[in-house]
Each structure stands twice: as C-alpha cells, then as structure tokens.
Protein backbone atom coordinates (compact mmCIF):
# COMPACT_ATOMS: atom_id res chain seq x y z
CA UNK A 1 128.35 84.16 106.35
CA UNK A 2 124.86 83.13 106.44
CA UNK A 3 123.31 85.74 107.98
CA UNK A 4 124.76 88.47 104.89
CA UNK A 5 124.58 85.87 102.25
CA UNK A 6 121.64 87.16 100.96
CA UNK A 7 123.53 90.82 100.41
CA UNK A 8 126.05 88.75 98.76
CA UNK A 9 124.00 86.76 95.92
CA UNK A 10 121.47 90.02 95.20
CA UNK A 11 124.21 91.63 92.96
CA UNK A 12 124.66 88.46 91.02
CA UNK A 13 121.32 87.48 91.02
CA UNK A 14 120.81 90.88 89.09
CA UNK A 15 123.44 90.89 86.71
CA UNK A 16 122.59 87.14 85.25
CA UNK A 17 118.88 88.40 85.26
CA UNK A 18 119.96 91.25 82.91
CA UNK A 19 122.24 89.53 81.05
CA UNK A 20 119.84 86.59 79.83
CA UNK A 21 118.64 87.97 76.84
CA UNK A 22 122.26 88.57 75.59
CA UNK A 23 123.49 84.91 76.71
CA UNK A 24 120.46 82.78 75.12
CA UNK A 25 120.96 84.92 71.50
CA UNK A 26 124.30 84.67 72.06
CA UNK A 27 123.86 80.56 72.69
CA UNK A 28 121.52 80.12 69.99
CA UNK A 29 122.41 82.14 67.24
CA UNK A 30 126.28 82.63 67.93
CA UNK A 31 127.51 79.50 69.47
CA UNK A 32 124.99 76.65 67.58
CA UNK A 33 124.76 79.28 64.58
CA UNK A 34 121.13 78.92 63.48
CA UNK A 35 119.17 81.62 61.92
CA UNK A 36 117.20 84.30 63.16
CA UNK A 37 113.74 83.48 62.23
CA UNK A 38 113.58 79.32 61.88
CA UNK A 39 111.17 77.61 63.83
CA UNK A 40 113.68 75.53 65.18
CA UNK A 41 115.97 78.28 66.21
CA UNK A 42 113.26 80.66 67.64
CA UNK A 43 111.77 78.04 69.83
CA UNK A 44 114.62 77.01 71.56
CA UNK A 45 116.11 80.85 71.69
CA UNK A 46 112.36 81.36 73.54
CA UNK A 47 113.52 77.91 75.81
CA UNK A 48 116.83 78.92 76.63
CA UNK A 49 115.93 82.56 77.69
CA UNK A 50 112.46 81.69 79.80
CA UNK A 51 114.06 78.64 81.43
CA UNK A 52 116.68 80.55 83.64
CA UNK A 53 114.81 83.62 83.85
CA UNK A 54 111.78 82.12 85.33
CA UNK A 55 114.08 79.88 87.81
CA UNK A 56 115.90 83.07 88.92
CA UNK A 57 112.47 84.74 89.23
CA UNK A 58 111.07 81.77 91.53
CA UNK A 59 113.83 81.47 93.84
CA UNK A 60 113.23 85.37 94.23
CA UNK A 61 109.93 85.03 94.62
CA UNK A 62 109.77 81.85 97.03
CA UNK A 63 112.60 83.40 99.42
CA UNK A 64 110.85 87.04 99.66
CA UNK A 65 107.67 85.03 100.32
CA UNK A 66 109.18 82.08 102.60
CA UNK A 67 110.04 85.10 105.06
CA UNK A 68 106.57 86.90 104.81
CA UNK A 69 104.79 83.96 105.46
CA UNK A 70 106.49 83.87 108.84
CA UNK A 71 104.23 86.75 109.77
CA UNK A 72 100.77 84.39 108.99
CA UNK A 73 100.73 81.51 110.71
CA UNK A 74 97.04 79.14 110.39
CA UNK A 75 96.52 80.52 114.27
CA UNK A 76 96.48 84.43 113.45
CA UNK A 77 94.68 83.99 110.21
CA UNK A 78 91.90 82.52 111.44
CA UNK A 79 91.67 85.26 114.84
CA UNK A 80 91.56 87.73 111.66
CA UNK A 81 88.86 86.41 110.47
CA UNK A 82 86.81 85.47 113.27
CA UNK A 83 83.95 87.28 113.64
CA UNK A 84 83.54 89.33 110.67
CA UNK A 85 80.21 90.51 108.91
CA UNK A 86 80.16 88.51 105.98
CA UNK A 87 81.02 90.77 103.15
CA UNK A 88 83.83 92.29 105.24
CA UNK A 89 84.99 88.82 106.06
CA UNK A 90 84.54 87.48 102.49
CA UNK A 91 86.99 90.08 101.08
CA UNK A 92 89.36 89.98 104.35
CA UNK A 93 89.68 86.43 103.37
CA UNK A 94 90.48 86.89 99.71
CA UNK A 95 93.03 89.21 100.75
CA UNK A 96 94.51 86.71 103.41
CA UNK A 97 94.44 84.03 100.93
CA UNK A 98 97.20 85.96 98.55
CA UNK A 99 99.53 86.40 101.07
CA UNK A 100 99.26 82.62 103.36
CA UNK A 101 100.60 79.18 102.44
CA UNK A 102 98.08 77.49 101.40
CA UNK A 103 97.29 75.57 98.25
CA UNK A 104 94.38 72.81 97.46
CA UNK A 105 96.89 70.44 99.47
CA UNK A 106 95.86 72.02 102.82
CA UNK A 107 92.50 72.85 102.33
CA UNK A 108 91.09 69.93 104.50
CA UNK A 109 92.80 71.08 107.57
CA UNK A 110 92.16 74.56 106.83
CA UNK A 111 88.60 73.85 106.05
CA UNK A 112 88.05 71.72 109.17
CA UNK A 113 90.70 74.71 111.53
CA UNK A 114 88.05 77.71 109.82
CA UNK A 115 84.60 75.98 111.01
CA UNK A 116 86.13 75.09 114.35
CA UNK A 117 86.72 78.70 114.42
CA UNK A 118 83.13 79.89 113.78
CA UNK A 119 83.98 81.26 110.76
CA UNK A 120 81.04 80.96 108.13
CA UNK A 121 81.28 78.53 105.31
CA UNK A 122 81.03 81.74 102.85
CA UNK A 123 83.86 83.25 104.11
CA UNK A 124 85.38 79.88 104.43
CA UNK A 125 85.33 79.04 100.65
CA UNK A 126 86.44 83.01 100.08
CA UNK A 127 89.86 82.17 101.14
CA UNK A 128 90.26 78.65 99.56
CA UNK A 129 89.23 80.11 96.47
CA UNK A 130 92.09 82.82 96.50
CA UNK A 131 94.95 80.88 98.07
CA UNK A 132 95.47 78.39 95.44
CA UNK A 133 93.90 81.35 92.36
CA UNK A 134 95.70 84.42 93.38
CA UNK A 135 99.12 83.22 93.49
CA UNK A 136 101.92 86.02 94.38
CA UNK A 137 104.52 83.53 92.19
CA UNK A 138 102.08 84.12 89.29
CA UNK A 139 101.57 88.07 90.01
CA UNK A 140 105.23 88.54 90.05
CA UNK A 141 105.95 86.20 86.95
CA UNK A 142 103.15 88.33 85.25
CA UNK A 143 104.36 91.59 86.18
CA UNK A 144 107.96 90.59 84.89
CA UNK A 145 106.38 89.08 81.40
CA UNK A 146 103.74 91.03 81.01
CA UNK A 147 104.10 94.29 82.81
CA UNK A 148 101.45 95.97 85.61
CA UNK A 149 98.31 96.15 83.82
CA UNK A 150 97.82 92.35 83.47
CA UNK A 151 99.62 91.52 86.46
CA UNK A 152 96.72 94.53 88.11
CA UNK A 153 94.28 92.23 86.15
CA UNK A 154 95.15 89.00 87.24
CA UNK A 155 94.61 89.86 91.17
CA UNK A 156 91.89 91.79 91.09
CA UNK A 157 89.67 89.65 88.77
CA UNK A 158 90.67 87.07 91.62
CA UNK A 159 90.13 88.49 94.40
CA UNK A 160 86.36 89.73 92.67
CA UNK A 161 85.70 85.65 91.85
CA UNK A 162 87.13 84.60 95.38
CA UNK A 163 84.72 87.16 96.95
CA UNK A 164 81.79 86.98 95.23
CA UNK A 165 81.76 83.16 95.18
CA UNK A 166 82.05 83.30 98.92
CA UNK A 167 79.16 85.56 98.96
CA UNK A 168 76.73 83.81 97.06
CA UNK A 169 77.73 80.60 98.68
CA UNK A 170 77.44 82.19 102.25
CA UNK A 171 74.00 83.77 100.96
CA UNK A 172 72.85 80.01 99.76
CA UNK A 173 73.15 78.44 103.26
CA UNK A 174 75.01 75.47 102.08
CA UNK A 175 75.87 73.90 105.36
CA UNK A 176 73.67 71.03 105.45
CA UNK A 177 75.78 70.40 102.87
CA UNK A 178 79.25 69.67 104.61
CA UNK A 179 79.67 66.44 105.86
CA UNK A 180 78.06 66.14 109.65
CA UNK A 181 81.25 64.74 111.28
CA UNK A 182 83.17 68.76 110.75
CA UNK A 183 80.51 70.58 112.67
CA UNK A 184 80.66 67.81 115.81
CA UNK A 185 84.47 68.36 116.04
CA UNK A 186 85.50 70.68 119.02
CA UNK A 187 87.93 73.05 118.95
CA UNK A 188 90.66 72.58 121.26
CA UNK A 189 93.53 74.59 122.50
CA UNK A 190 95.45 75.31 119.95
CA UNK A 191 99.38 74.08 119.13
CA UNK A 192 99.90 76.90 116.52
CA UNK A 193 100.51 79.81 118.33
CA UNK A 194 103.39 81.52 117.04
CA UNK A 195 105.86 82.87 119.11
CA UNK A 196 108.75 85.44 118.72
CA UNK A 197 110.76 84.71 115.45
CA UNK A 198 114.00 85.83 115.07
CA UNK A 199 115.27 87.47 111.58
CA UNK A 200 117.68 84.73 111.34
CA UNK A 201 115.24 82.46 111.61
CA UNK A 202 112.71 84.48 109.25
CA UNK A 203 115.54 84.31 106.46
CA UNK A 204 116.09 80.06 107.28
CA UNK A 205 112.17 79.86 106.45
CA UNK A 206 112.93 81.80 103.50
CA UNK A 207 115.73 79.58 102.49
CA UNK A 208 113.53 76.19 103.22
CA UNK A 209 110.82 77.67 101.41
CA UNK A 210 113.20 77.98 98.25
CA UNK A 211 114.61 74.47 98.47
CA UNK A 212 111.50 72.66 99.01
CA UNK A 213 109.39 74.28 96.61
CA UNK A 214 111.75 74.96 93.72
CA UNK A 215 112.73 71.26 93.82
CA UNK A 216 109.45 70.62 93.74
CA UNK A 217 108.04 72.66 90.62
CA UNK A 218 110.97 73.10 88.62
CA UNK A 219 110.25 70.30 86.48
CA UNK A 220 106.75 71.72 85.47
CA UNK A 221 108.41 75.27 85.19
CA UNK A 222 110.97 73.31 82.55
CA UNK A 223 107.39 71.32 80.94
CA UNK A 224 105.49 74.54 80.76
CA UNK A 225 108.34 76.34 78.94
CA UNK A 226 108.75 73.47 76.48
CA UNK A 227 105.40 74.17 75.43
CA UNK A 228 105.55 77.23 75.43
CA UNK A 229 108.70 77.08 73.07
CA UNK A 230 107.23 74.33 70.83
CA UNK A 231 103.62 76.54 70.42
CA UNK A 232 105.91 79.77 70.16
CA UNK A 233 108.26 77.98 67.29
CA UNK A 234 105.62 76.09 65.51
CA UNK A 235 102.14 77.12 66.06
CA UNK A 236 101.11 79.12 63.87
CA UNK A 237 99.15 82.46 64.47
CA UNK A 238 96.13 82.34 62.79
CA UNK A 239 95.50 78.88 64.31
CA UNK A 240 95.73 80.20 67.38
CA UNK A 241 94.01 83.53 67.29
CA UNK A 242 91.08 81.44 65.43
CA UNK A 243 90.56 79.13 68.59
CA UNK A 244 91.50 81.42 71.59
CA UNK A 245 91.02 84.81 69.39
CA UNK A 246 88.17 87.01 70.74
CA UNK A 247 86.08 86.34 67.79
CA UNK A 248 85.37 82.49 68.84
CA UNK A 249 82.60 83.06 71.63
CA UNK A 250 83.27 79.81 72.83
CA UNK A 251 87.15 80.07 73.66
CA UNK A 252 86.39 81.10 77.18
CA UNK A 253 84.54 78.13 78.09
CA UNK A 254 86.08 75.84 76.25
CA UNK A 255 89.67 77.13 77.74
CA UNK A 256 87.93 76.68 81.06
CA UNK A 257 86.96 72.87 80.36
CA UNK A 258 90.46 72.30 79.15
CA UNK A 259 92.27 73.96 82.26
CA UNK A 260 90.62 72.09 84.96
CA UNK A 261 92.06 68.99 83.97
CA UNK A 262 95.67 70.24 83.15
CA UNK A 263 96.47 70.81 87.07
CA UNK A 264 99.88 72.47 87.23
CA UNK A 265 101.26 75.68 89.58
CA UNK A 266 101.48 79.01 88.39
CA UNK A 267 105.24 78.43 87.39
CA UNK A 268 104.58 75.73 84.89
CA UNK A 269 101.63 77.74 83.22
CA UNK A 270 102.60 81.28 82.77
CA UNK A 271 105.31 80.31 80.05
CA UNK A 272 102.63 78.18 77.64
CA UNK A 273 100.15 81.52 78.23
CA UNK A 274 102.95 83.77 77.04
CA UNK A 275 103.23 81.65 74.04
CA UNK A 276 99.37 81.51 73.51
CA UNK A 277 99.12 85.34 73.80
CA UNK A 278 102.15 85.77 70.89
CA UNK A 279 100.28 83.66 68.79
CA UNK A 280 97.26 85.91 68.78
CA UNK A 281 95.35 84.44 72.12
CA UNK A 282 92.96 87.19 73.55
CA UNK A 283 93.85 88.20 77.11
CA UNK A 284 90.35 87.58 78.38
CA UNK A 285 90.79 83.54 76.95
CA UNK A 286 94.26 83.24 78.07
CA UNK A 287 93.62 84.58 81.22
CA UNK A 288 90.67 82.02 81.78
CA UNK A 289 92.74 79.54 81.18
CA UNK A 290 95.32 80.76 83.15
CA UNK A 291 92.77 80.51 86.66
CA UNK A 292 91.07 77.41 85.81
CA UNK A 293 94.13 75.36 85.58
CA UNK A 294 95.49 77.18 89.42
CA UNK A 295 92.35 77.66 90.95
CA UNK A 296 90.54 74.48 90.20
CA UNK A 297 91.45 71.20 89.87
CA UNK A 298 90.68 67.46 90.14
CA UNK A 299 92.92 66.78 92.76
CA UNK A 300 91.26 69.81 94.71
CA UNK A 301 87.70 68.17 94.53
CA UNK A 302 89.16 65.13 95.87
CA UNK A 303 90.74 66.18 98.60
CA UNK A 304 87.72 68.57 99.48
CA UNK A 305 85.42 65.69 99.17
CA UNK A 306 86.44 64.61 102.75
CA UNK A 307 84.57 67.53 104.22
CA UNK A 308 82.13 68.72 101.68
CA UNK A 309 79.08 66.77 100.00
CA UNK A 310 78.97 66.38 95.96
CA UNK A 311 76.53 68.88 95.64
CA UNK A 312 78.27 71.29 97.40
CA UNK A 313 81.32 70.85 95.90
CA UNK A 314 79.70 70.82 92.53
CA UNK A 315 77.99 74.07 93.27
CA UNK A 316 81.58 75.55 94.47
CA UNK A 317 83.32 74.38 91.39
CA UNK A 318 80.14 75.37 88.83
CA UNK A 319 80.00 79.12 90.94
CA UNK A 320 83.93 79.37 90.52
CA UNK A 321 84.11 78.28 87.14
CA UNK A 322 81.39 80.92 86.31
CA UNK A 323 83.35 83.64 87.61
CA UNK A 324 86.30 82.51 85.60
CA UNK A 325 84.44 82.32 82.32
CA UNK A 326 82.91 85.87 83.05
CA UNK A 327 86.44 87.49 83.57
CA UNK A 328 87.08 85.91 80.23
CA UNK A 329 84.57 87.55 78.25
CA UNK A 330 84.41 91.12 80.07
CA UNK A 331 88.34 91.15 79.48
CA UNK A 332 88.00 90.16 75.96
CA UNK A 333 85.38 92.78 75.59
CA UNK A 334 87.57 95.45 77.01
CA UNK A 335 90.57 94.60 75.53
C-alpha cells in the first residue's frame, strides 16, 4: 500500500487544490454570510484560502524535494566542488546550494566539511549564501502565487548575490579571518559516503522529510498568513505603496534592516509579501525583503561565529546585504 500510496493521494491532492477557491468563498461568504468587500470578511476569505493552499503546496514541495535530496548527500557535494577555478566553483556552488539540505542550522559543519575539503573560502560562502536564500519551497510558492516571471526573478537575482558575494570575498583573501582552530583540523575518512538507495527508500526520505519539516514550519506558514490577511483586510493601499512604493528611495534599505531581524522560512513569508504587493508594494522592495529575512539572519551570525571572526562575518553580512538592496532598486527600476 505504501509503495503506490503516493499514486493514490495525487488525484486528491489535485482536486482539493482546485477546489479551494470555491470552498473558502463558499465558507466565508455562504456559510458565515458576510459581505463581499468588508475588511473583516476579505481578510479572513484571503486566510481561509492561503492557509490550505500553501499547506497542500508544502507537503508537495517537501516530498518531491525529500526524494531529490537523496541524490546530494554532504560527501558528493563537496567532491563536486573540489577543485574548481573559482568563478566556475563560485557559481557550481550557488547552483548546489538550491538543490541540498542545508539551511543556516548546518552551516558550521558544512563550513568546517568545505575547508577540510580544500575548497576556497569564496566558494565556501557561495553556497551558504544560496542554500538558506534560494529556497526551492519559496520558488515553487512563488511560481504558484505569482506566476514564472517573479518566481525566474527570485532565483536568478540569488544565485547573481550568492555568486558574486563569493567572488569578491574569495578575491579579498579573508582567511586570516576564520578562526585558526578550522584550518588545523584534518580531514579524515569520511562516514558519509552514500551507498545504493532503493526507490522505496527514496520515497520514505520523502515522507520523513514531509513530517519533520511541515510540523516544524506550519505554525509560521499559519503566522505569516495571518499577516498577510490582517495587512490584506486592513491596510490600506496608499499607506503601503507610500512606504514600500518605488517612489520612497529608501524602502529597499529600510525593508532590508527590517528583514534581518524578522527570521522566518520561506513558508511563513511569502503570504505577508503577497499581501504587501496587493497593497501597492513595488516588486524590487518586496522582493528585498523577501531575501533578507531567508538569507540572513541573527541566528545565522551566531551560529557562524564559531568558525568565522566578527569582521569577517560583518563583511559577509554587509557584502550580502548589498547585493540584496541592489536587486531591490534595479527591479524597482525595471518594473
């Protein structure tokens, strides 16, 4: 049963999806009877339709992922990227960094596993950057909200910030910079070589994947889309398009300042930046936002601070943070 279970739930995974928008109007404005229109009714009708639709996305997402991350274990990513010239490696890297699972929880071990390797500190800090910015639940969540073109945004204005950070770091010669203890650690063999994987056992890491990480995030998936519902219901437009619209210069930065602090996965966030952009947020502002809350954040520096120095991690985070806030204002310029 397990092994065509998955054939099973597709079809009714696909007929809730589609039938969402029809259930939460139907909930909203037929069962509880409030009017089209209110603030109170249009808020939760934006609650009650993102909630499950975003859930059903995740699981999705997280299974489909779960299994291709059985094809990239820490051992074969880092024999990838061993001895690459640096540009080649940098953007290598990037790439590997959408795809592997790894978030700012694992970047000490990666970061100490990636030295040990040889690998150079540019290329290093390439993939941290994109693991935790370029985050395949957040590309499919944005091609579902938002269709291709910002989804087409979103990864390749990462993967140019992931890459060109790398670069410039790799260029500066930081590493007097990481703490001496990483560089006097010697590789040994290693326990992480993968062997043959069965399907059945591809589809179980798929499964695990989808009970350990939805239980994990679906609370800040529910938080996110509460804002996003109370800014969608109540906010009004012209407030918002006045601090986030293209015309305020400083909205980029100042969306960048307020990210870092408001740590949360891509899950939780995508929902309040829907909101923001339906209340007249510019994409280049709301997509800053977007990266500096996922691609940088407190708890990051803190766990980096066990290998790096605070000058090197400040330069990471300042280098990082300019990317972000350059995205911002080309995209707002473009668009």
């Amino acid at each position: 049963m397990k092994k065509y279970g998955i054939l099973i739930l597709l079809p009714v995974w696909i007929f809730i999806y589609i039938n969402l928008h029809r259930a939460s109007d139907g909930f909203v404005f037929g069962f509880l009877g409030l009017s089209p229109g209110a603030r109170f009714a249009e808020a939760l009708r934006f609650f009650m339709f993102d909630v499950p639709k975003v859930l059903l996305l995740l699981v999705l997402i997280v299974f489909v992922v779960g299994v291709i991350r059985t094809y990239f274990a820490p051992e074969r990513t880092r024999r990838l990227l061993e001895g690459r010239s640096l540009l080649l490696g940098n953007g290598m890297a990037a790439a590997l960094g959408i795809v592997t699972p790894f978030c700012s929880c694992s970047a000490v071990p990666l970061f100490l596993g990636f030295v040990e390797a040889g690998i150079p500190l540019g290329v290093t800090f390439s993939f941290l950057i994109a693991a935790p910015m370029i985050n395949e639940v957040a590309v499919v969540l944005l091609l579902s909200l938002f269709g291709w073109k910002t989804a087409l945004v979103y990864v390749t204005t990462g993967l140019f910030i992931a890459v060109t950070a790398g670069w410039i770091i790799g260029r500066l010669k930081l590493e007097r910079w990481v703490e001496p203890w990483v560089y006097e650690m010697k590789s040994g063999p290693s326990s992480l070589e993968e062997g043959k994987i069965l399907f059945s056992d591809r589809m179980a890491a798929g499964r695990t994947a989808v009970k350990e990480i939805v239980g994990k995030v679906w609370p800040y998936v529910v938080g996110g889309i509460a804002v996003g519902a109370a800014v969608h219901g109540y906010v009004p437009e012209n407030f918002m398009a006045s601090i986030m619209g293209k015309s305020a210069w400083w909205s980029v930065p100042l969306s960048v300042v307020i990210g870092v602090p408001l740590y949360s996965n891509a899950a939780g966030i995508i929902p309040i930046v829907q909101a923001l952009l339906e209340k007249g947020a510019s994409l280049g502002t709301a997509l800053a936002f977007m990266m500096s809350v996922i691609g940088l954040s407190f708890p990051e520096a803190v766990i980096l601070r066990k290998v790096l120095k605070i000058p090197l991690l400040l330069v990471f985070f300042g280098i990082v943070a300019l990317g972000i806030m350059i995205v911002g204002f080309v995209f707002n310029f473009i668009f």
